[in-house]
PDB file of N, CA and C in Angstrom:
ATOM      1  N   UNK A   1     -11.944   4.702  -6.684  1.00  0.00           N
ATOM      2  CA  UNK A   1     -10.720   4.226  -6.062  1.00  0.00           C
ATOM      3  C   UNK A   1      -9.515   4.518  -6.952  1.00  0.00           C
ATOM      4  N   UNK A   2      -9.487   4.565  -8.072  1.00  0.00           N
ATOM      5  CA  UNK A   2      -8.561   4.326  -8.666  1.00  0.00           C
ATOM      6  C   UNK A   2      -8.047   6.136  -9.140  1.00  0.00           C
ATOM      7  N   UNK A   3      -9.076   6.736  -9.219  1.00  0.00           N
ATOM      8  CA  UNK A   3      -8.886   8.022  -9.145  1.00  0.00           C
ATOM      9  C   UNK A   3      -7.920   8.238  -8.234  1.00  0.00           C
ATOM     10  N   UNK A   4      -8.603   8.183  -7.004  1.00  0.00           N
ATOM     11  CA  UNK A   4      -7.401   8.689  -5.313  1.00  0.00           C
ATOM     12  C   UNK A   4      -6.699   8.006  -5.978  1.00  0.00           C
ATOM     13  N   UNK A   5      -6.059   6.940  -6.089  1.00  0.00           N
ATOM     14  CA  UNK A   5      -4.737   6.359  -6.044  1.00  0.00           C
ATOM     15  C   UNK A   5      -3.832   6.830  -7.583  1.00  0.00           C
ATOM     16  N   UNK A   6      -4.779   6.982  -7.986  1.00  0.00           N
ATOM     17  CA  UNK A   6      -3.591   7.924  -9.585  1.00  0.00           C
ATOM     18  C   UNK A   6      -3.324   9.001  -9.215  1.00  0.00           C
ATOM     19  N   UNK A   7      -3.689   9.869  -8.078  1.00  0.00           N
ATOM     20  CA  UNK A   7      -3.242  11.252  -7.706  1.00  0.00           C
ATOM     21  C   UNK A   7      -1.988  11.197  -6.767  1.00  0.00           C
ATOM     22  N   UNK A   8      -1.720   9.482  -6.546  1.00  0.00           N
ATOM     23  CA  UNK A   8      -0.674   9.233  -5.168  1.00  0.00           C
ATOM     24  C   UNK A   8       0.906   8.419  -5.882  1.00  0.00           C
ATOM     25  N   UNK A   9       0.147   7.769  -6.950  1.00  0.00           N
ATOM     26  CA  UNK A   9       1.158   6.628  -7.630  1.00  0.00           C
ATOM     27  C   UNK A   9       0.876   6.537  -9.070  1.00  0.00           C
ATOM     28  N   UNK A  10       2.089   5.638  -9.766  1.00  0.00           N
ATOM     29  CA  UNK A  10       1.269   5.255 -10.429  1.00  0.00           C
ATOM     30  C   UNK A  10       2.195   3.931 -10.448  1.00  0.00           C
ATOM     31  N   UNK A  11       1.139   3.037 -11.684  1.00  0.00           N
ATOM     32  CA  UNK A  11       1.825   1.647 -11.930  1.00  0.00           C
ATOM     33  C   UNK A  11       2.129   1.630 -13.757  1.00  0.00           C
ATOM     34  N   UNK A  12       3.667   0.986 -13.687  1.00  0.00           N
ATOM     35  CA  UNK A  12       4.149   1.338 -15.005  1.00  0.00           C
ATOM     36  C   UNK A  12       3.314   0.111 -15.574  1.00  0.00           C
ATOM     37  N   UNK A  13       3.871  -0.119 -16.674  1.00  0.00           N
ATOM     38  CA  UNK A  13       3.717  -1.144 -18.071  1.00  0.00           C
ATOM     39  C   UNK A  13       3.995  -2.570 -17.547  1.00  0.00           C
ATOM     40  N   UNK A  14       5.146  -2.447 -16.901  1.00  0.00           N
ATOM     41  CA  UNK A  14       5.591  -4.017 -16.285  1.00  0.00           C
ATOM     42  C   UNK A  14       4.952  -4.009 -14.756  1.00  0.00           C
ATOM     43  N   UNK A  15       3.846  -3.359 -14.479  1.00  0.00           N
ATOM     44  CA  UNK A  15       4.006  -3.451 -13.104  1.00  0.00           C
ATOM     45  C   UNK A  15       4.503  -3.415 -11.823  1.00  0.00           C
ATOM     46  N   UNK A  16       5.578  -2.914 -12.033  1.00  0.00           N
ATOM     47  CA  UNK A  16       6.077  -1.885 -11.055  1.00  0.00           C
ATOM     48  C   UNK A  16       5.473  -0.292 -10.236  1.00  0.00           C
ATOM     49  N   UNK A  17       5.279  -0.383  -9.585  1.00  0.00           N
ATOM     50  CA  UNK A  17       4.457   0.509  -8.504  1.00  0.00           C
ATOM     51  C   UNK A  17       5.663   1.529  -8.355  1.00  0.00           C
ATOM     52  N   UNK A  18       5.135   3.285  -8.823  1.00  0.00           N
ATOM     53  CA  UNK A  18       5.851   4.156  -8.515  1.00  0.00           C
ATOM     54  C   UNK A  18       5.200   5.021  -7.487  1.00  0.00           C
ATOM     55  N   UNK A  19       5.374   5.134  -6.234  1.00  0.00           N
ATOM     56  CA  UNK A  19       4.518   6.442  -5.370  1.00  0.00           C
ATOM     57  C   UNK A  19       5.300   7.972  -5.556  1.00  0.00           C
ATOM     58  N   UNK A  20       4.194   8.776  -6.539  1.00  0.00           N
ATOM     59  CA  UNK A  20       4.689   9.903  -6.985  1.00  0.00           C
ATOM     60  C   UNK A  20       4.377  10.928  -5.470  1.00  0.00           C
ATOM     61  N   UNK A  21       3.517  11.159  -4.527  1.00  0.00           N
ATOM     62  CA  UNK A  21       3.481  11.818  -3.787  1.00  0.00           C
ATOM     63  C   UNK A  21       3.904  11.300  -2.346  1.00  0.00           C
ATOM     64  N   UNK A  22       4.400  12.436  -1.917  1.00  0.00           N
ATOM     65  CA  UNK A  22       4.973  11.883   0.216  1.00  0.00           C
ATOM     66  C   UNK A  22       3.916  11.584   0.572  1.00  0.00           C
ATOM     67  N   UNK A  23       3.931  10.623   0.922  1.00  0.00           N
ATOM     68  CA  UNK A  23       3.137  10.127   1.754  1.00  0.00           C
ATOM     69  C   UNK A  23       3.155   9.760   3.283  1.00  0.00           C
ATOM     70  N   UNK A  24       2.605  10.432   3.696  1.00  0.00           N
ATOM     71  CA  UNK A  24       3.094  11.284   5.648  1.00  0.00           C
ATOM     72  C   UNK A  24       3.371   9.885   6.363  1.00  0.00           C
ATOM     73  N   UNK A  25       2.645   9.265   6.159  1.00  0.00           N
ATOM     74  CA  UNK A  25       3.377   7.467   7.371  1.00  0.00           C
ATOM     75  C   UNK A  25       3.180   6.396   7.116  1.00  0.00           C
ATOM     76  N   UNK A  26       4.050   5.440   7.528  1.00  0.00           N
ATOM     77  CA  UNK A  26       4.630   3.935   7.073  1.00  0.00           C
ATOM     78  C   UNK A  26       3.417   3.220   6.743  1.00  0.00           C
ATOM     79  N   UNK A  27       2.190   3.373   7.497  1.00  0.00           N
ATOM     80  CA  UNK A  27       1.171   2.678   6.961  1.00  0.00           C
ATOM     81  C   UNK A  27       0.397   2.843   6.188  1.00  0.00           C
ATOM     82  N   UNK A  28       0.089   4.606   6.086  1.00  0.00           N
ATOM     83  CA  UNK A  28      -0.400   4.814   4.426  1.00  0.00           C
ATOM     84  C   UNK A  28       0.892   4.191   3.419  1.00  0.00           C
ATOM     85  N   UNK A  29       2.029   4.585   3.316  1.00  0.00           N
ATOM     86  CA  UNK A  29       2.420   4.581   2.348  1.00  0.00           C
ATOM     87  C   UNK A  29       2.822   2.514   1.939  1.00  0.00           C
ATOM     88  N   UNK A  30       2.769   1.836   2.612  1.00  0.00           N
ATOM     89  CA  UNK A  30       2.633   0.425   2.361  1.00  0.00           C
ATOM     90  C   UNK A  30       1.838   0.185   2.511  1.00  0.00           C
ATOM     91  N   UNK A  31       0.368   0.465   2.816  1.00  0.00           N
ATOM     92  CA  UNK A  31      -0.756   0.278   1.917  1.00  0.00           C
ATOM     93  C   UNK A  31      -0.617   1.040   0.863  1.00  0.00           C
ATOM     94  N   UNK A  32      -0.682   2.101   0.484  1.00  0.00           N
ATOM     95  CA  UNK A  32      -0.711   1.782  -1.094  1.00  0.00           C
ATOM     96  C   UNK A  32       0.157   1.455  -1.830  1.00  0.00           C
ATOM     97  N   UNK A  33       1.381   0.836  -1.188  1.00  0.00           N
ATOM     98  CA  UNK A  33       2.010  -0.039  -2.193  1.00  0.00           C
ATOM     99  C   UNK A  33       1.370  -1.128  -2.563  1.00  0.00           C
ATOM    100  N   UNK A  34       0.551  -1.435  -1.419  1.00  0.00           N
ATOM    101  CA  UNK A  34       0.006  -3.096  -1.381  1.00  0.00           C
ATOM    102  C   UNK A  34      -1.394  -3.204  -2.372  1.00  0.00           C
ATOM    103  N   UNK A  35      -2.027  -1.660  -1.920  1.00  0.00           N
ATOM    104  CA  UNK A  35      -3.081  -1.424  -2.774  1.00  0.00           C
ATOM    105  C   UNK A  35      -3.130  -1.531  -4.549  1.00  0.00           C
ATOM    106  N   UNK A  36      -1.941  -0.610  -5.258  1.00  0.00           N
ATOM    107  CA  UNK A  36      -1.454  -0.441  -5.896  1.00  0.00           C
ATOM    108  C   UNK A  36      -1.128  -1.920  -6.807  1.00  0.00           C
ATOM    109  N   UNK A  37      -0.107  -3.110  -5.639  1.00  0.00           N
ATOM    110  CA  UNK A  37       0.044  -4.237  -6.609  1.00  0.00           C
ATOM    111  C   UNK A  37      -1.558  -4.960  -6.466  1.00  0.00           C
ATOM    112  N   UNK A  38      -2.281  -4.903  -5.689  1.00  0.00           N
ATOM    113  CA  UNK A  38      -3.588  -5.637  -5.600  1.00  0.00           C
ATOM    114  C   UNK A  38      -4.404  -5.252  -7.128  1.00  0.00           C
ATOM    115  N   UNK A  39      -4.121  -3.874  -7.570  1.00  0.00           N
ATOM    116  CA  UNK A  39      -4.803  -3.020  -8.526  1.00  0.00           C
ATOM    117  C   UNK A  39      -4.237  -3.622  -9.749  1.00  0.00           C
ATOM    118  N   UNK A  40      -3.013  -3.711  -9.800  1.00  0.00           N
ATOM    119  CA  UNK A  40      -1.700  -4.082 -11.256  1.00  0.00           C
ATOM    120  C   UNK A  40      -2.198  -5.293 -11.257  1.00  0.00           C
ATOM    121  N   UNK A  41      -2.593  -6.539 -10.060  1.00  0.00           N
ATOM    122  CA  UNK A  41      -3.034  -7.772 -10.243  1.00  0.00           C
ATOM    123  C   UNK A  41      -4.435  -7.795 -11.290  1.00  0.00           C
ATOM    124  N   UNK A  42      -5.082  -6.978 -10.536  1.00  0.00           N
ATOM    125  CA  UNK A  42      -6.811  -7.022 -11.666  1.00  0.00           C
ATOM    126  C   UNK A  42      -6.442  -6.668 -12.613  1.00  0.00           C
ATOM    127  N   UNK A  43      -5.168  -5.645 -13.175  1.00  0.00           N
ATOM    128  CA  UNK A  43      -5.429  -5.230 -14.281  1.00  0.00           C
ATOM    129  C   UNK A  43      -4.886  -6.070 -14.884  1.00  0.00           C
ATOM    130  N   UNK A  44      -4.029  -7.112 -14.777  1.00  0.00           N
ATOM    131  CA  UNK A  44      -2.807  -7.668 -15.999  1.00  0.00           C
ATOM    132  C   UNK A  44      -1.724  -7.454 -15.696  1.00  0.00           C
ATOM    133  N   UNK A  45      -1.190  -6.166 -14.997  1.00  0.00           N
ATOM    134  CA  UNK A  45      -0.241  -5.676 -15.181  1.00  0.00           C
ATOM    135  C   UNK A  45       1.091  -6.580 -14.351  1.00  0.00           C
ATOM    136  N   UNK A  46       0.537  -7.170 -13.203  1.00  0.00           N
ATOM    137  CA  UNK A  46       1.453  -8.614 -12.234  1.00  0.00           C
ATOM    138  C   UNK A  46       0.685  -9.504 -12.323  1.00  0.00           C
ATOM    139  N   UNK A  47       1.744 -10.407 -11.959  1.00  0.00           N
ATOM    140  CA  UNK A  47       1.230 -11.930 -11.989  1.00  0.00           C
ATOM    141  C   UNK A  47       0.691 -11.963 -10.394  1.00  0.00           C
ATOM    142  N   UNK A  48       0.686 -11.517  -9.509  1.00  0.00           N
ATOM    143  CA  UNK A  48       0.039 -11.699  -8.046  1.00  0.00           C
ATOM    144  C   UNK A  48      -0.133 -10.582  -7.236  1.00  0.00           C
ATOM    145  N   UNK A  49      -1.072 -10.209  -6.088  1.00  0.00           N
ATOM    146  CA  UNK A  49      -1.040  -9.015  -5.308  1.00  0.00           C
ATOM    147  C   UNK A  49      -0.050  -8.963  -4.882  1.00  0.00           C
ATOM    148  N   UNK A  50       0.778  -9.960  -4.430  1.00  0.00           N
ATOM    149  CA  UNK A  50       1.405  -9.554  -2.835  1.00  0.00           C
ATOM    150  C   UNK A  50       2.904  -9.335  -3.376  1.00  0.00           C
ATOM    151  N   UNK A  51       3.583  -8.972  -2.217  1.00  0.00           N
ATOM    152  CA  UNK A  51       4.544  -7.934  -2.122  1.00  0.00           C
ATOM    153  C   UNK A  51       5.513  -8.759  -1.335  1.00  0.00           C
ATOM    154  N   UNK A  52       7.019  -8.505  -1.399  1.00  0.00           N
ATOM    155  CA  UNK A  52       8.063  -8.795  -0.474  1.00  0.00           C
ATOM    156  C   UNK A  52       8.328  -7.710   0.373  1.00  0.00           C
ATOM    157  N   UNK A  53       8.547  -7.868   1.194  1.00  0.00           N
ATOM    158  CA  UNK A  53       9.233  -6.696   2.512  1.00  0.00           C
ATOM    159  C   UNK A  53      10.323  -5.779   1.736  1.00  0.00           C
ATOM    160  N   UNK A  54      11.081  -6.459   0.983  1.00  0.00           N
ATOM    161  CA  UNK A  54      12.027  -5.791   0.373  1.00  0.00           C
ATOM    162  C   UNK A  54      11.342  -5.194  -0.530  1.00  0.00           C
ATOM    163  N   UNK A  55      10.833  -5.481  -1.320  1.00  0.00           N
ATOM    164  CA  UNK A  55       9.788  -4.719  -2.051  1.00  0.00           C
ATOM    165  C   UNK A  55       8.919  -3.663  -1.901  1.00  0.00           C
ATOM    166  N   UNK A  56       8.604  -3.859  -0.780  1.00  0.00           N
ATOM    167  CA  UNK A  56       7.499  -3.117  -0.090  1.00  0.00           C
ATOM    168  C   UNK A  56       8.769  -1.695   0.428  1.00  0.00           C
ATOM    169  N   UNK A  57       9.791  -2.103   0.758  1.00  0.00           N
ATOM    170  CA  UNK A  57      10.656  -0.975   0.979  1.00  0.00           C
ATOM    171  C   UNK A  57      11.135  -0.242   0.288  1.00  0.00           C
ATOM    172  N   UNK A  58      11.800  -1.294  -1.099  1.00  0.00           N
ATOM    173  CA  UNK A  58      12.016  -0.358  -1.788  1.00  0.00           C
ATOM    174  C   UNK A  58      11.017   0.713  -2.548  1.00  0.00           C
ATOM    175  N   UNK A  59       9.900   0.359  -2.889  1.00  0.00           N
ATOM    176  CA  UNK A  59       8.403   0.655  -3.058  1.00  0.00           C
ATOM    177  C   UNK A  59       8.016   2.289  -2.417  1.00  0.00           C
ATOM    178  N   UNK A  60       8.334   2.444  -1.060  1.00  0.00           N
ATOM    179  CA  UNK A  60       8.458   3.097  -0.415  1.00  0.00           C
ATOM    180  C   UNK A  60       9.011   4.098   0.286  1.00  0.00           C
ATOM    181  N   UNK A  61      10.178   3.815  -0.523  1.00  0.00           N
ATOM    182  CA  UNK A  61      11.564   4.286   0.410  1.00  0.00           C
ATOM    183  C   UNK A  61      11.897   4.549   2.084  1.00  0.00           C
ATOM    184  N   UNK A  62      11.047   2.814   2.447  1.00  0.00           N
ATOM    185  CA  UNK A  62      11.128   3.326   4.058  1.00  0.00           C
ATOM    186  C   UNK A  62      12.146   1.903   4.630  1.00  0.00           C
ATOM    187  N   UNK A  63      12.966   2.257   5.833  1.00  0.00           N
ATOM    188  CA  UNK A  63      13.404   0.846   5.860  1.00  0.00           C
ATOM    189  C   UNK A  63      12.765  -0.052   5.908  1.00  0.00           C
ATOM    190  N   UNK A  64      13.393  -1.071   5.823  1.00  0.00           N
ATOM    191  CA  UNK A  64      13.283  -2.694   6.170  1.00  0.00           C
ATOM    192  C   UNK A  64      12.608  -3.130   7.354  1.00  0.00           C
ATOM    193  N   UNK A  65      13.520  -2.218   8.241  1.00  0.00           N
ATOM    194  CA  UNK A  65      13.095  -2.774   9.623  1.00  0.00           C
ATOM    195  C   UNK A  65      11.522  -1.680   9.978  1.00  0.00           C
ATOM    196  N   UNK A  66      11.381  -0.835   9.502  1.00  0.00           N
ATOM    197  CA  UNK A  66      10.536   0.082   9.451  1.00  0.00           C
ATOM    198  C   UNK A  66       8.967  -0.628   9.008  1.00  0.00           C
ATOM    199  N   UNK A  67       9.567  -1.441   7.444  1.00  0.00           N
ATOM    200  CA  UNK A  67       8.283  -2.024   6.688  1.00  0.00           C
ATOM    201  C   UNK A  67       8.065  -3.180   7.650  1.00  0.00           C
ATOM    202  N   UNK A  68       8.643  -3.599   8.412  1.00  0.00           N
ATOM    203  CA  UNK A  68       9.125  -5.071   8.872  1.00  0.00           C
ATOM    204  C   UNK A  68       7.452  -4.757  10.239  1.00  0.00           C
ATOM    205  N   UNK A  69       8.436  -3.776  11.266  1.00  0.00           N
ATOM    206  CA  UNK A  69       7.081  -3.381  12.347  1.00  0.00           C
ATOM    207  C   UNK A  69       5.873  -2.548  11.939  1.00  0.00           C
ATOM    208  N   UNK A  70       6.038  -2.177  10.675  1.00  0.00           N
ATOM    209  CA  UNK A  70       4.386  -1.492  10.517  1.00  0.00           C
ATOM    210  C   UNK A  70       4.104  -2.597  10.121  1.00  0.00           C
ATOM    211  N   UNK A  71       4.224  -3.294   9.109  1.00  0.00           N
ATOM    212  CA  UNK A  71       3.242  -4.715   8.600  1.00  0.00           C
ATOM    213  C   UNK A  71       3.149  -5.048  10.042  1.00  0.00           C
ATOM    214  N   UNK A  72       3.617  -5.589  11.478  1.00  0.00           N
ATOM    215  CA  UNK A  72       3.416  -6.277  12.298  1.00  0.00           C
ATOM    216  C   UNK A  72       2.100  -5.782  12.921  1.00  0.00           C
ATOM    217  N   UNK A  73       2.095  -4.250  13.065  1.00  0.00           N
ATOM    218  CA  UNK A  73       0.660  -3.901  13.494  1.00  0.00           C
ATOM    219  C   UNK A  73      -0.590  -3.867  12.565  1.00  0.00           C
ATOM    220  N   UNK A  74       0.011  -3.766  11.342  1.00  0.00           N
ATOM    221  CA  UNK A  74      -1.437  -3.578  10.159  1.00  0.00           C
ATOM    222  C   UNK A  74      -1.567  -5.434  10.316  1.00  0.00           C
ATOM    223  N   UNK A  75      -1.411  -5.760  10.507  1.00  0.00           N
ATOM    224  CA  UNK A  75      -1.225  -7.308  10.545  1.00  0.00           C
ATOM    225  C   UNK A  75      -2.698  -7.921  11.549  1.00  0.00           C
ATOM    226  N   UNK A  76      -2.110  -7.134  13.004  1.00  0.00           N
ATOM    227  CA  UNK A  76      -2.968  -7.379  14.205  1.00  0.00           C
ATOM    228  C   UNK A  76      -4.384  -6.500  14.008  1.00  0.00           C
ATOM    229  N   UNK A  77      -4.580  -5.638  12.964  1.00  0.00           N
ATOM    230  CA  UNK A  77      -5.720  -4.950  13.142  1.00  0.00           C
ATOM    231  C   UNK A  77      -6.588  -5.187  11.388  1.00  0.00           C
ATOM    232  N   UNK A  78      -5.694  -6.169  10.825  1.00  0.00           N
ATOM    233  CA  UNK A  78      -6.405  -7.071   9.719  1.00  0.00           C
ATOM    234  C   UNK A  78      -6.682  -5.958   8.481  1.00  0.00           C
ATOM    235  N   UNK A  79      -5.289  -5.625   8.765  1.00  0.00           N
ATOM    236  CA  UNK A  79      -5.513  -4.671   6.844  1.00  0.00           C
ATOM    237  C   UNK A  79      -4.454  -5.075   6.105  1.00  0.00           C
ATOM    238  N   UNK A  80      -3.464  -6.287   6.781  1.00  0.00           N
ATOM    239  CA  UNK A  80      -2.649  -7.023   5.284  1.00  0.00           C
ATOM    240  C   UNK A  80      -2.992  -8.188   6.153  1.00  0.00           C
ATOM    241  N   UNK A  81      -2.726  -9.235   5.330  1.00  0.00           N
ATOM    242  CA  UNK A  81      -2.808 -10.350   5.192  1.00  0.00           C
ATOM    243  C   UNK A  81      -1.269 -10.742   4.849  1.00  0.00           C
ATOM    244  N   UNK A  82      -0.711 -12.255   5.871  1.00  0.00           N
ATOM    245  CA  UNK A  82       0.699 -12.470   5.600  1.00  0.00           C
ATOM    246  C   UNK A  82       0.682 -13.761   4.506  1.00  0.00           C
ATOM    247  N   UNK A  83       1.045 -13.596   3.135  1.00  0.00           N
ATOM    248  CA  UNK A  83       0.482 -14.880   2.454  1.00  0.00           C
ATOM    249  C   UNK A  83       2.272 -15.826   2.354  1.00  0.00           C
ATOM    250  N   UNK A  84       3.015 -15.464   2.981  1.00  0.00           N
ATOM    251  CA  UNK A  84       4.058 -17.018   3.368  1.00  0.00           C
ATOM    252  C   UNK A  84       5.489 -15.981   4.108  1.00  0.00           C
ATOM    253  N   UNK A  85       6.266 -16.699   3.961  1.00  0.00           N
ATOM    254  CA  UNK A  85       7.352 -16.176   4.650  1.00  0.00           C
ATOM    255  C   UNK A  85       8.258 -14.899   3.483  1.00  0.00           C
ATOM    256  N   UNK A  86       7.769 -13.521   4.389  1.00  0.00           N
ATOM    257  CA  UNK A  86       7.737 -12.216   4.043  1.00  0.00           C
ATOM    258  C   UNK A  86       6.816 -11.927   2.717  1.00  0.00           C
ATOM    259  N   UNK A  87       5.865 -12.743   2.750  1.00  0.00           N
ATOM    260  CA  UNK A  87       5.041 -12.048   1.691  1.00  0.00           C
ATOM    261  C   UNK A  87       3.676 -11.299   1.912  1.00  0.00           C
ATOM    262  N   UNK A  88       3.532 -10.169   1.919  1.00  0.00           N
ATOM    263  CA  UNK A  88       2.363  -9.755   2.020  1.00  0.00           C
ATOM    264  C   UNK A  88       1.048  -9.260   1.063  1.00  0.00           C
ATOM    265  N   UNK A  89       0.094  -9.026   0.782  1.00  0.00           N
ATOM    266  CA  UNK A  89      -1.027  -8.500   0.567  1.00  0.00           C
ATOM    267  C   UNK A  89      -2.323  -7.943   0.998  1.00  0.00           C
ATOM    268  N   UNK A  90      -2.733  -6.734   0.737  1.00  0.00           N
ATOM    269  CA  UNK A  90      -3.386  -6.168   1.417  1.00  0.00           C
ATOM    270  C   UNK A  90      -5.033  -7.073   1.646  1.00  0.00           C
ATOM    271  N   UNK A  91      -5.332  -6.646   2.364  1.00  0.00           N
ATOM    272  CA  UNK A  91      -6.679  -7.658   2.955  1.00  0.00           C
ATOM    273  C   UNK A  91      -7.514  -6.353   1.977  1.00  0.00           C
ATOM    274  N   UNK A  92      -9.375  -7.347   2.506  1.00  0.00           N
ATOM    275  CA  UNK A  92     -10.460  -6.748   2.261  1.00  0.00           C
ATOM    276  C   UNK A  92     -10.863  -5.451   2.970  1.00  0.00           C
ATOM    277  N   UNK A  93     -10.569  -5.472   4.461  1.00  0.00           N
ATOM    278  CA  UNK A  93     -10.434  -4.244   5.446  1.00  0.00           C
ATOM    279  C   UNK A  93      -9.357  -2.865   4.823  1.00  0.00           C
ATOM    280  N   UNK A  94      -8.307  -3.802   4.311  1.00  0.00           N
ATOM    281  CA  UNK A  94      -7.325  -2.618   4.245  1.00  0.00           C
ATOM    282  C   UNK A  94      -7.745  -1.762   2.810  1.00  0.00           C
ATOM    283  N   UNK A  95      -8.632  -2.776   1.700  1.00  0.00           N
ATOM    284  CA  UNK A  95      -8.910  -2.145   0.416  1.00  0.00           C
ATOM    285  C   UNK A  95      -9.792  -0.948   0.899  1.00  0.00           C
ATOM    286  N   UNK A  96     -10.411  -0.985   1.965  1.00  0.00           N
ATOM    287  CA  UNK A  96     -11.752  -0.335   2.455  1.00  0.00           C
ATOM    288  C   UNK A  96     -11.140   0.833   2.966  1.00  0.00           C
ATOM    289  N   UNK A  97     -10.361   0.354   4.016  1.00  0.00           N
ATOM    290  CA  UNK A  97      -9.545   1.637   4.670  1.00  0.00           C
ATOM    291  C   UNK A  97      -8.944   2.507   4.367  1.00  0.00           C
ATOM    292  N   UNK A  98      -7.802   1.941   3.214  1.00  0.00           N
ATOM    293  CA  UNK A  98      -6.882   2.791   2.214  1.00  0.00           C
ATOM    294  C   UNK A  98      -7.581   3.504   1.519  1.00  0.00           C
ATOM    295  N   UNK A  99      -8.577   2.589   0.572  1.00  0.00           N
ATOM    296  CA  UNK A  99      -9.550   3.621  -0.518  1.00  0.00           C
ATOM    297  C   UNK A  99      -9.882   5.063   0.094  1.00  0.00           C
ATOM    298  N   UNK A 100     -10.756   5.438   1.746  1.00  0.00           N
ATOM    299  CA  UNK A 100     -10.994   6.268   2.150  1.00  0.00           C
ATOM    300  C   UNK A 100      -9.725   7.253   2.408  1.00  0.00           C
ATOM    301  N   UNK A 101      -8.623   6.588   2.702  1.00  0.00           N
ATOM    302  CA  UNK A 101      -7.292   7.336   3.086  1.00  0.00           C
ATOM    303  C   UNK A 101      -6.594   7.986   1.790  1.00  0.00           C
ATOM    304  N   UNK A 102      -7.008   6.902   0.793  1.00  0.00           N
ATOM    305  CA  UNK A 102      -6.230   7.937  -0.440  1.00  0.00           C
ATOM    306  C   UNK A 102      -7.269   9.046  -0.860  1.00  0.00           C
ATOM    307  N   UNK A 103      -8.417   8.411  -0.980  1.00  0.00           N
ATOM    308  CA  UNK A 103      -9.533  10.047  -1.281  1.00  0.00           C
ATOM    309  C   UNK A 103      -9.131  11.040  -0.600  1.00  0.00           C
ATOM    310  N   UNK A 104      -9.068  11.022   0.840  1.00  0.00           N
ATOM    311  CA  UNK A 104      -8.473  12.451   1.719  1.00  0.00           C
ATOM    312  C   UNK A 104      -7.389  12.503   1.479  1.00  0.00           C
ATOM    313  N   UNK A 105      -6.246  11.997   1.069  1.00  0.00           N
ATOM    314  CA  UNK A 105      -4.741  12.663   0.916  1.00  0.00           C
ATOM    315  C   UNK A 105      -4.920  13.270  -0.682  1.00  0.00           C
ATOM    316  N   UNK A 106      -5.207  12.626  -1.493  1.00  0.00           N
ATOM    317  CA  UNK A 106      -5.750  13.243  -2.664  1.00  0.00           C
ATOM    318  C   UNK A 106      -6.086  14.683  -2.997  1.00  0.00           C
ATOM    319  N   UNK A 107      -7.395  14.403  -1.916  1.00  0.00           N
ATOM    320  CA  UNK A 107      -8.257  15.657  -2.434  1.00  0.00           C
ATOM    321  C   UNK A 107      -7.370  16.784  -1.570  1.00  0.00           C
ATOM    322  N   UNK A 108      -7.348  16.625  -0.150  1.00  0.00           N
ATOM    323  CA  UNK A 108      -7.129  18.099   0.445  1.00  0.00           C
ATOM    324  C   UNK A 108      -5.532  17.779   1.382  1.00  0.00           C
ATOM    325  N   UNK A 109      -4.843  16.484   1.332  1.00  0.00           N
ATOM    326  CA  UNK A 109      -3.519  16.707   1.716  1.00  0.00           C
ATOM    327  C   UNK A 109      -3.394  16.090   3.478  1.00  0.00           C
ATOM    328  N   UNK A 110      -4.827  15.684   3.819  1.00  0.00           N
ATOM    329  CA  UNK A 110      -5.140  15.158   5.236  1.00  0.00           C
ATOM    330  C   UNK A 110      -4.148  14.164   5.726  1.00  0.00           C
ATOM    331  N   UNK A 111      -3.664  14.524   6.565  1.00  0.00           N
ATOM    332  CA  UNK A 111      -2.565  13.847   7.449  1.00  0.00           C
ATOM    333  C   UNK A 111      -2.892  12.683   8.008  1.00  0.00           C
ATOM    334  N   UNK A 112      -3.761  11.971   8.016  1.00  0.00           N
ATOM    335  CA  UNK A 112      -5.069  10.503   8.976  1.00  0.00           C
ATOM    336  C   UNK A 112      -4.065   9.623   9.021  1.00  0.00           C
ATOM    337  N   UNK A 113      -4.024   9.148   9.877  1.00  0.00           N
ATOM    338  CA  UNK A 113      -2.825   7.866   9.700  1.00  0.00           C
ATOM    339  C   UNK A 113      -4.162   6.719   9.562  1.00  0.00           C
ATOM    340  N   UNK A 114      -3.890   5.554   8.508  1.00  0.00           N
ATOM    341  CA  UNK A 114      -4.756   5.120   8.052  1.00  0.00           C
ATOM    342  C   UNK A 114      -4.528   3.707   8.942  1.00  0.00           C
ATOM    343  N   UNK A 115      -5.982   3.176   8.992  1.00  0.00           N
ATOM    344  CA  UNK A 115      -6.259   2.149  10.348  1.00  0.00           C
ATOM    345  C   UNK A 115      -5.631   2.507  11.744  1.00  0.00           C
ATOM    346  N   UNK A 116      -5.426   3.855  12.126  1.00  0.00           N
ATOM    347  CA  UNK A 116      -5.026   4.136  13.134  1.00  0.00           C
ATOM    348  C   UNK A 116      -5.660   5.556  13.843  1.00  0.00           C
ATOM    349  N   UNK A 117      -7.277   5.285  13.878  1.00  0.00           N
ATOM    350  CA  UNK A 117      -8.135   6.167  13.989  1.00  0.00           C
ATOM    351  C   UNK A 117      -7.998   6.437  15.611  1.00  0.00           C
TER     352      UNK A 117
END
C-alpha cells in the first residue's frame, strides 16, 4: 500500500499531505488525501485521520463545492465515513478500494474512477 501511494503523494515531516501526481477524478484524488492522512495518523506524523472539507480541497486542488458533492456520494457507497460537522475520514471499504486504485494509477496510469465501477 504504501508503495502505490508514494508513487502518487507524499506526506511531509509535519504531516501535511502533498499529491505529487494528477490525479484524473474528485474521488480518487480525496481518497488519497484521506488515505494519505489515515497513513500520517499510524505513522506519528498527525494527531488524527480525518480531514476538513477545506482541507480536503486545498489537499487537492479541487473546489469546495466539488469536495463538498463527491464526499456526498463516497459517503452513500461507504468509502468515507462523516466523523462531525465537515469532518471526514476514510472508512475500511475505502482503505480497500483506494489501495487497489492507487496500485493501477501507479503502475500503468489507469483512468478507474475509484468506487465507481
Amino acid at each position: 500500500m504504501l508503495e502505490a501511494i508514494s508513487n502518487l503523494a507524499k506526506i511531509s515531516s509535519s504531516g501535511e499531505i502533498i499529491i505529487t501526481e494528477s490525479v484524473p477524478s474528485s474521488d480518487q484524488a480525496i481518497g488519497l488525501a484521506l488515505l494519505c492522512a489515515h497513513v500520517a495518523n499510524k505513522l506519528g506524523k498527525r494527531a488524527s485521520d480525518e480531514m476538513s472539507v477545506e482541507e480536503i480541497s486545498r489537499t487537492t486542488a479541487k473546489a469546495i463545492k466539488t469536495v463538498r458533492n463527491t464526499l456526498v456520494q463516497m459517503l452513500r457507497v461507504r468509502l468515507v465515513e462523516r466523523i462531525g460537522r465537515g469532518a471526514y475520514r476514510i472508512s475500511v471499504n475505502g482503505i480497500m478500494e483506494l489501495q487497489e486504485a492507487a496500485k493501477e494509477l501507479s503502475e500503468n496510469g489507469n483512468r478507474k474512477n475509484f468506487g465507481n465501477e
